[in-house]
C-alpha atoms as a PDB file:
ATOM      1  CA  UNK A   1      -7.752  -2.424  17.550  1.00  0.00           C
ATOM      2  CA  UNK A   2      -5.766  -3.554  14.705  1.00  0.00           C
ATOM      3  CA  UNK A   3      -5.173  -7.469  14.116  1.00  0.00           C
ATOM      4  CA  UNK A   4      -3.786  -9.708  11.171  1.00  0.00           C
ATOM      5  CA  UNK A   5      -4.888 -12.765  10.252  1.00  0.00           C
ATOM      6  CA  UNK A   6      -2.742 -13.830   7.373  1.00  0.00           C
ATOM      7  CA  UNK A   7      -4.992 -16.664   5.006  1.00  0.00           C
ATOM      8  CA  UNK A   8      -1.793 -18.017   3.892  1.00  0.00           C
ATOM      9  CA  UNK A   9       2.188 -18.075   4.668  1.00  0.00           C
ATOM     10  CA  UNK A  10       4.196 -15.556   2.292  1.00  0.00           C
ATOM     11  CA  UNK A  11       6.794 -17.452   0.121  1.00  0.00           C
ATOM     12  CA  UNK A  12      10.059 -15.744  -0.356  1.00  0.00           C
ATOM     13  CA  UNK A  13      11.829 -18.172  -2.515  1.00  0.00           C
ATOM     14  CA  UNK A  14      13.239 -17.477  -5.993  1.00  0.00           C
ATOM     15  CA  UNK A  15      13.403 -20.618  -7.989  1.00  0.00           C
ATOM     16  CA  UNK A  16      15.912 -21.249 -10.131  1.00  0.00           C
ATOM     17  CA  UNK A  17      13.916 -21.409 -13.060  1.00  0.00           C
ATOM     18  CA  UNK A  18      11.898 -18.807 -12.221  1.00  0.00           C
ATOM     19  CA  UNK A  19      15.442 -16.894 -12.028  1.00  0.00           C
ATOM     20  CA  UNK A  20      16.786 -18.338 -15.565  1.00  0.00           C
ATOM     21  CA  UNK A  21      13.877 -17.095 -17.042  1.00  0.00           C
ATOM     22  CA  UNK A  22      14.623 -13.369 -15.901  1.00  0.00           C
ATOM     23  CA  UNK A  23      10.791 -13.712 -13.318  1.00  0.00           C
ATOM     24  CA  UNK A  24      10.234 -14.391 -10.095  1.00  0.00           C
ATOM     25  CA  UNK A  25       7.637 -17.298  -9.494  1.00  0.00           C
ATOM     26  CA  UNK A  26       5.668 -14.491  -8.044  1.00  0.00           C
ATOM     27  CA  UNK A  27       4.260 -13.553 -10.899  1.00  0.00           C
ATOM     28  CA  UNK A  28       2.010 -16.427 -11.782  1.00  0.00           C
ATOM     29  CA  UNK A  29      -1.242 -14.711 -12.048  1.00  0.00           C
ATOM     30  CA  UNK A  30      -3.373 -17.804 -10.801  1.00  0.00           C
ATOM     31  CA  UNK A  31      -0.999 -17.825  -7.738  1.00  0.00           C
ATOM     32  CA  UNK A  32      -2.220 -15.332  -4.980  1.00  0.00           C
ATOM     33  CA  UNK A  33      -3.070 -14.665  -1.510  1.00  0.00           C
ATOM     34  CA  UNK A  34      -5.348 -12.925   0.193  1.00  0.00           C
ATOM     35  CA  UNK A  35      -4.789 -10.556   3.538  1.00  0.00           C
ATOM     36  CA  UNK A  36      -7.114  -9.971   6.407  1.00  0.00           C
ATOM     37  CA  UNK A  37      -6.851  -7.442   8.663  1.00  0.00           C
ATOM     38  CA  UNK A  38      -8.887  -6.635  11.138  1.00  0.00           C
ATOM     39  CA  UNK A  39      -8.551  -1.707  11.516  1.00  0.00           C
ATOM     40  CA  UNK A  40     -10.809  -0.669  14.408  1.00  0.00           C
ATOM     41  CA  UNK A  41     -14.445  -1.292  13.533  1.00  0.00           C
ATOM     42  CA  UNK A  42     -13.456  -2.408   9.676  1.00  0.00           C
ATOM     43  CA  UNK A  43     -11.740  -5.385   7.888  1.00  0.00           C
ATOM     44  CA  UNK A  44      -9.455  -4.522   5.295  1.00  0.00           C
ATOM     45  CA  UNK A  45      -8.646  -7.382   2.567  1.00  0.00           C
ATOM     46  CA  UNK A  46      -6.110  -7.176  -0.212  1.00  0.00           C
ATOM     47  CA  UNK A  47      -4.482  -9.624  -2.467  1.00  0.00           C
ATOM     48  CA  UNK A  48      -1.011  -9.781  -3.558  1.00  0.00           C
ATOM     49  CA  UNK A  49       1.126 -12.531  -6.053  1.00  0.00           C
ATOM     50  CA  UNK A  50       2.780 -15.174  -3.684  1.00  0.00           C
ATOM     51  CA  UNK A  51       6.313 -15.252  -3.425  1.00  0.00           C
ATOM     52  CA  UNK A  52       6.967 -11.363  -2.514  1.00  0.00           C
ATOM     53  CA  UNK A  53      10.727 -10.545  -1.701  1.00  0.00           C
ATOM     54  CA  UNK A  54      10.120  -8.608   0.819  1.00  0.00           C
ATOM     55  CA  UNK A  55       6.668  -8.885   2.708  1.00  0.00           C
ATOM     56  CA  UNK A  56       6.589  -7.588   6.528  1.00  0.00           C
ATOM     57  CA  UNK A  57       4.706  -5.648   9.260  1.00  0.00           C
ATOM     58  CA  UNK A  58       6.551  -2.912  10.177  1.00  0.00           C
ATOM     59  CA  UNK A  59       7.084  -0.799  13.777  1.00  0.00           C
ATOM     60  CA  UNK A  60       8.562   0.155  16.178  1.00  0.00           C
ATOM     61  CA  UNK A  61      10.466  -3.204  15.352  1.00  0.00           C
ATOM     62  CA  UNK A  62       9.718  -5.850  12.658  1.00  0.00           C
ATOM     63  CA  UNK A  63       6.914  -7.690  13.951  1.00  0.00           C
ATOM     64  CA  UNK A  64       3.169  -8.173  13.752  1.00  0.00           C
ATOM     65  CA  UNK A  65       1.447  -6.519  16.705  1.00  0.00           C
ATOM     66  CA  UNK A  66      -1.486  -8.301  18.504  1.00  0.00           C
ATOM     67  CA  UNK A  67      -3.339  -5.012  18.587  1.00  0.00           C
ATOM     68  CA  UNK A  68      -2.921  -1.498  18.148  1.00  0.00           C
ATOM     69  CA  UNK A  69      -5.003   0.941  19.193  1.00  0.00           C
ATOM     70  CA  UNK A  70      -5.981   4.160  15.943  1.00  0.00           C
ATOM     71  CA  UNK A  71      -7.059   6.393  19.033  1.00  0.00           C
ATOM     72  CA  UNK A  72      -3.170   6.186  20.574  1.00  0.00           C
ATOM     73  CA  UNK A  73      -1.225   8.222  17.481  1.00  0.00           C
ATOM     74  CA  UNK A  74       2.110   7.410  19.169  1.00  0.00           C
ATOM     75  CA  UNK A  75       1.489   4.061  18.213  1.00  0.00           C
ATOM     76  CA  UNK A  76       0.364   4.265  14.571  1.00  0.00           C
ATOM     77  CA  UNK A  77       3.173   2.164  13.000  1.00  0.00           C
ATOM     78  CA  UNK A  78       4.994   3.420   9.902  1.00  0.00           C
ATOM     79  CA  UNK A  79       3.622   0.530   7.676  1.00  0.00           C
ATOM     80  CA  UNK A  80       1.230  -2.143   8.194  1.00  0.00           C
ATOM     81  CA  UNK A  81       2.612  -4.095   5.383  1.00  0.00           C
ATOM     82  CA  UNK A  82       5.578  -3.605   2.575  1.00  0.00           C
ATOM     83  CA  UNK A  83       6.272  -5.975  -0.352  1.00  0.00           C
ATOM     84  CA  UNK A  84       8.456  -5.543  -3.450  1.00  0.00           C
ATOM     85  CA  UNK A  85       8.535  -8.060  -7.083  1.00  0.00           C
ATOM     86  CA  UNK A  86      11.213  -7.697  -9.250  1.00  0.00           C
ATOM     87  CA  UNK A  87      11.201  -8.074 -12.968  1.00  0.00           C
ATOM     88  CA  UNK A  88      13.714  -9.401 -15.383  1.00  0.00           C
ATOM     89  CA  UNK A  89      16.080 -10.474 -12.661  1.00  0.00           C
ATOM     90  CA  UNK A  90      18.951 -13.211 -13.250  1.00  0.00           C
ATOM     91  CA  UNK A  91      22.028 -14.637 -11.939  1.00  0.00           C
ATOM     92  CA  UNK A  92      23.893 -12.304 -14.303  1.00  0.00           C
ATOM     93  CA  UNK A  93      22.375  -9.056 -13.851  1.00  0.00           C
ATOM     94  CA  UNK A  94      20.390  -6.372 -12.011  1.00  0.00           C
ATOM     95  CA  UNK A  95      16.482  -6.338 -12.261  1.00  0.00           C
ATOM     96  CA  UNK A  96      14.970  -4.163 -14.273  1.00  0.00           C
ATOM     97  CA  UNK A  97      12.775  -3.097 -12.585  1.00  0.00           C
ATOM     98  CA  UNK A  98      10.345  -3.505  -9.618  1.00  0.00           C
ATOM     99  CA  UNK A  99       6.282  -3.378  -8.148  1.00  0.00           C
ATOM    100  CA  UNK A 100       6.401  -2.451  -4.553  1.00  0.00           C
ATOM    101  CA  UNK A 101       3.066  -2.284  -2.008  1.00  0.00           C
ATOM    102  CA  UNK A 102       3.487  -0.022   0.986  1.00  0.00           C
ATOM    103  CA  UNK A 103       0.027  -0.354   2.948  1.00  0.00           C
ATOM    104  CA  UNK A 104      -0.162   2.255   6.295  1.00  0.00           C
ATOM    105  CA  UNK A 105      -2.572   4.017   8.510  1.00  0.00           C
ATOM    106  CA  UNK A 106      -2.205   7.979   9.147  1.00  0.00           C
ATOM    107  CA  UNK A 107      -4.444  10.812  10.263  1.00  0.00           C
ATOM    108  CA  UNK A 108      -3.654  15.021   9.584  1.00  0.00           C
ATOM    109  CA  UNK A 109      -0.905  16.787  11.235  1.00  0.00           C
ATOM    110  CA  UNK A 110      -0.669  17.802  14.646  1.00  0.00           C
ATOM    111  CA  UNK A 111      -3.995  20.511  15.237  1.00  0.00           C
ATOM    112  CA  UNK A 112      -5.661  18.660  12.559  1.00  0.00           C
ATOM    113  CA  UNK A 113      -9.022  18.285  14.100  1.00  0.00           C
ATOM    114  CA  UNK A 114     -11.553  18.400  11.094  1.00  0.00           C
ATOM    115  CA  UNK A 115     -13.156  14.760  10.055  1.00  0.00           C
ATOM    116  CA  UNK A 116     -11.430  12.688   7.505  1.00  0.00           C
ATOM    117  CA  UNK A 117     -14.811  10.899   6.372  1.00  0.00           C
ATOM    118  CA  UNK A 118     -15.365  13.372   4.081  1.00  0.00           C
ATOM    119  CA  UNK A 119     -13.016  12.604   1.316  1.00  0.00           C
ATOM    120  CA  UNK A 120     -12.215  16.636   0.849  1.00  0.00           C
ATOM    121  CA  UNK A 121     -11.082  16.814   4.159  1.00  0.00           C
ATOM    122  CA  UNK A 122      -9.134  14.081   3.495  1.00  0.00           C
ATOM    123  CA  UNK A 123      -7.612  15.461   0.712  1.00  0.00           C
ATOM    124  CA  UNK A 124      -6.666  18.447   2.614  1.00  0.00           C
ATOM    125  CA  UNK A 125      -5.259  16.105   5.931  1.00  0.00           C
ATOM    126  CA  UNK A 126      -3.257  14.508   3.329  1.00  0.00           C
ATOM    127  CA  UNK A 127      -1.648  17.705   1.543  1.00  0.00           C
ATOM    128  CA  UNK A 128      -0.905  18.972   5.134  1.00  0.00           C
ATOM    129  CA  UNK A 129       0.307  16.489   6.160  1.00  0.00           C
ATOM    130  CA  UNK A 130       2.917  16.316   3.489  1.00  0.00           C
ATOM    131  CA  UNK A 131       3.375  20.063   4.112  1.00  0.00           C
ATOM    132  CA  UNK A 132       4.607  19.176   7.555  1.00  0.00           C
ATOM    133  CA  UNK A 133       7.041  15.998   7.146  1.00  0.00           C
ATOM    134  CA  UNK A 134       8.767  18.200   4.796  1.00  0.00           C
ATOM    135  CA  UNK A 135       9.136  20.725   6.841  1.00  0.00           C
ATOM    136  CA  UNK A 136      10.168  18.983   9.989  1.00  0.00           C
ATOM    137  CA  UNK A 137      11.310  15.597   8.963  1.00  0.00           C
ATOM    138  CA  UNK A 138      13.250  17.315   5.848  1.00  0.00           C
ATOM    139  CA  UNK A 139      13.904  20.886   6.595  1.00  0.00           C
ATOM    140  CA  UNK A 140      12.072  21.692   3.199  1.00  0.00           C
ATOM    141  CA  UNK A 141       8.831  24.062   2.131  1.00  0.00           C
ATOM    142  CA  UNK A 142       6.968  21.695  -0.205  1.00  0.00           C
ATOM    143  CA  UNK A 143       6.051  23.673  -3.005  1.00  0.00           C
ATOM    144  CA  UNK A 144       3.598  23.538  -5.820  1.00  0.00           C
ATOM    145  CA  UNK A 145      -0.306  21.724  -5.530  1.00  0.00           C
ATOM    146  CA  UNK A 146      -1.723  18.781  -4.236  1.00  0.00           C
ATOM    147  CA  UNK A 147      -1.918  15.572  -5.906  1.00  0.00           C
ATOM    148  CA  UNK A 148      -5.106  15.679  -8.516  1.00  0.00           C
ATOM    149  CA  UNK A 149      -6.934  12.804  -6.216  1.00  0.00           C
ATOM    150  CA  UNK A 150     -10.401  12.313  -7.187  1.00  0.00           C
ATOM    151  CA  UNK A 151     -12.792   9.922  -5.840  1.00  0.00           C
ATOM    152  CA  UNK A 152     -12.744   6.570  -6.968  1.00  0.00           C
ATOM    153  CA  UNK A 153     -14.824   3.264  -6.228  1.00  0.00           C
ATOM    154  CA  UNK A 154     -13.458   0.070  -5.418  1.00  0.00           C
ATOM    155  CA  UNK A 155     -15.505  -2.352  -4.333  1.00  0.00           C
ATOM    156  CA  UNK A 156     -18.323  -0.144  -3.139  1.00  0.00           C
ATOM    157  CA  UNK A 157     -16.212   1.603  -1.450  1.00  0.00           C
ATOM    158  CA  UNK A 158     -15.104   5.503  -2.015  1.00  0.00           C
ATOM    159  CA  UNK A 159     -11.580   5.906  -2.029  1.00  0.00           C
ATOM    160  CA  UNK A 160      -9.442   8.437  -3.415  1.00  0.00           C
ATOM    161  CA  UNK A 161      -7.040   7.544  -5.882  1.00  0.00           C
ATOM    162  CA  UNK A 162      -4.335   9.329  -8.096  1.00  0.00           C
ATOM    163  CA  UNK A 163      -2.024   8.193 -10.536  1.00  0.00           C
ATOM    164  CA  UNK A 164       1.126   9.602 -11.845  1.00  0.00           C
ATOM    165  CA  UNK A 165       3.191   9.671 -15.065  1.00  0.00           C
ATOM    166  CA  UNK A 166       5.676   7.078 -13.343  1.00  0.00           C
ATOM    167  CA  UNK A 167       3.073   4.619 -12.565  1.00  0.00           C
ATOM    168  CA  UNK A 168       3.140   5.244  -9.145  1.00  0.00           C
ATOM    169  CA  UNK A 169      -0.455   4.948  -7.671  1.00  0.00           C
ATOM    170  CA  UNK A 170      -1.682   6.430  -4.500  1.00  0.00           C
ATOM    171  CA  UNK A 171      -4.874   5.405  -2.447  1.00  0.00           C
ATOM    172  CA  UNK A 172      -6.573   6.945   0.727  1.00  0.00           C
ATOM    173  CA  UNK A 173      -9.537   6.144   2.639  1.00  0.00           C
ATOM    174  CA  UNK A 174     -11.397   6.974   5.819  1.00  0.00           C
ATOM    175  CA  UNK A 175     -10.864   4.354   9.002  1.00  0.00           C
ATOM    176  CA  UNK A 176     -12.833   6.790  11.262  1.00  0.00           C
ATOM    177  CA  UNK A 177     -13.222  10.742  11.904  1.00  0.00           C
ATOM    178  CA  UNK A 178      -9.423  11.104  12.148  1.00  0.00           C
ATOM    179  CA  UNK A 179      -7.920   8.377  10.702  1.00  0.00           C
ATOM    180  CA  UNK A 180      -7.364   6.918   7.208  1.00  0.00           C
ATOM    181  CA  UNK A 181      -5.326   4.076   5.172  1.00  0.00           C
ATOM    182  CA  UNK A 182      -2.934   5.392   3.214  1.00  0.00           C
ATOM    183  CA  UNK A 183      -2.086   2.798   0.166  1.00  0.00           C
ATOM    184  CA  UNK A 184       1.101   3.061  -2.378  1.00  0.00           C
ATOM    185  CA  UNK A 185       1.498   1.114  -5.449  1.00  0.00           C
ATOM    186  CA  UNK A 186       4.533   1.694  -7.440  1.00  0.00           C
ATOM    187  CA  UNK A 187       5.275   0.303 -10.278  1.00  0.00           C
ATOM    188  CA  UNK A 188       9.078   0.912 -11.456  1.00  0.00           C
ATOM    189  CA  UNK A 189       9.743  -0.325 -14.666  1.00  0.00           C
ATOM    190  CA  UNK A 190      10.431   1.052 -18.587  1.00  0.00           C
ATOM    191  CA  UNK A 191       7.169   0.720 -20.224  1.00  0.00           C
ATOM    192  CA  UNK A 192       9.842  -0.835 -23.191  1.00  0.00           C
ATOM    193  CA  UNK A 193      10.267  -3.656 -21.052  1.00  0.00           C
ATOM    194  CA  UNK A 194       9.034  -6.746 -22.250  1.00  0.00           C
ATOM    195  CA  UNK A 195       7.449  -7.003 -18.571  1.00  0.00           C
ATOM    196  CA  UNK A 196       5.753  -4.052 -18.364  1.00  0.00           C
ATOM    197  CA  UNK A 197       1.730  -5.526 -19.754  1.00  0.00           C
ATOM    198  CA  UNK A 198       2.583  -7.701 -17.296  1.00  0.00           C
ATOM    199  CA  UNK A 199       3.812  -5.413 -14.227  1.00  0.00           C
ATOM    200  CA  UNK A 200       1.226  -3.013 -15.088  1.00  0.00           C
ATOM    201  CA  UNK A 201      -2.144  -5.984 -14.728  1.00  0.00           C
ATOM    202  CA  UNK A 202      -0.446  -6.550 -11.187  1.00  0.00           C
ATOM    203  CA  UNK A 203      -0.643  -3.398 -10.612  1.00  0.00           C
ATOM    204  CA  UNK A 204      -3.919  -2.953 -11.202  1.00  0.00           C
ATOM    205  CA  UNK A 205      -4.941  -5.872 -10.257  1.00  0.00           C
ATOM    206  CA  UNK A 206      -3.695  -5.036  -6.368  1.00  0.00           C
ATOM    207  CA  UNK A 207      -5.360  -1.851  -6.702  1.00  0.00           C
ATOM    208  CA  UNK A 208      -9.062  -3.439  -7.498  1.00  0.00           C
ATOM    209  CA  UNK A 209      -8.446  -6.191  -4.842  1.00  0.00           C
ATOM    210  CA  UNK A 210      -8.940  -3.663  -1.549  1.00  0.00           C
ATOM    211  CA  UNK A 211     -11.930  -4.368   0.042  1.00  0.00           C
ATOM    212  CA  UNK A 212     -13.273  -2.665   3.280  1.00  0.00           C
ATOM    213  CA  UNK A 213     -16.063  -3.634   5.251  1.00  0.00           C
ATOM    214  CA  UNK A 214     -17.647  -2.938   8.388  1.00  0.00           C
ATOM    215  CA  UNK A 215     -16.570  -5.849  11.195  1.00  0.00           C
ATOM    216  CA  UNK A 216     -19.924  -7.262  11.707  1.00  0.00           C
ATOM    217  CA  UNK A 217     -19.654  -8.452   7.949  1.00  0.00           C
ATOM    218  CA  UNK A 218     -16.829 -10.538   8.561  1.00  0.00           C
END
């Protein structure tokens, strides 16, 4: 079973002098919430700045489910939570550039039956896995290796982790024998950009908040 318990309400407003001077009032870095949600037999938490632009549970439609079951895979939602901060944004002209969270759970492909707990299994699930969505979802053969994940430790927790040259960080973890969270962090922005220290500490910042924890410990 899946539930949410959100600690606090997500603010969506963009002052106006958090506009004027080109950031979003998200970005105070003493100003940030904290998610709860409850994944089967685990409790995920994750913090995020307040005032995300876009910040929602998502599938079949957009709203938060009262439960959800890992077991039923026609119900595994596309996302469990999305939310984007722009950067250097004002009245006058396009951002330049954005952070964006995409938080979801997954298991292998179809006929996948080996268990994800061990984290090179679950490096394999998640290669075939890509395998297939190109092939079905995009009529393409995805070509070339695997992402160079290696195992990395977040709050005494093994996760594996991979960054790429675009800043674009991605996270997996085991949920159970055949399911795992799948975690994006992208971070969009020229590293010329007067806001890119600052994008780039959010960013890792997001990434050292995951915590998961066994439900009794709640």
């Amino acid at each position: 079973m899946i539930r949410f318990t959100f600690t606090l309400l997500i603010s969506v407003l963009l002052t106006s002098c958090g506009a004027a001077s080109g950031m979003n009032k998200a970005f105070n870095s003493d100003d940030w919430i904290t998610h709860r949600v409850e994944i089967g037999d685990k409790v995920l938490r994750f913090s995020v700045p307040r005032g995300q632009e876009m910040a929602y549970i998502e599938p079949p439609a957009y709203y938060e489910p009262d439960s959800l079951e890992l077991a039923r895979t026609d119900q595994l939602p596309p996302s469990l939570y999305m939310a984007h901060w722009t950067f250097g944004a004002r009245y006058w002209k396009q951002p330049e550039g954005t952070l964006s969270l995409k938080i979801k759970p997954s298991r292998g492909p179809l006929g996948f039956d080996k268990d994800v707990r061990d984290l090179k299994t679950l490096e394999q699930a998640i290669w075939l896995w890509d395998v297939a969505y190109y092939r079905n979802a995009l009529n393409e053969e995805l070509t070339g290796e695997p992402e160079p994940f290696k195992p990395t430790r977040i709050n005494g927790v093994d996760w594996l982790a991979y960054t790429n040259y675009l800043h674009k960080t991605y996270m997996a973890v085991p949920l159970d024998r055949d399911h795992y969270l799948y975690v994006v962090v992208d971070l969009s922005l020229n590293e010329r950009s007067q806001y890119f220290p600052k994008a780039k500490a959010m960013a890792e910042r997001i990434v050292q908040s995951f915590e998961l924890e066994p439900l009794s410990k709640k």
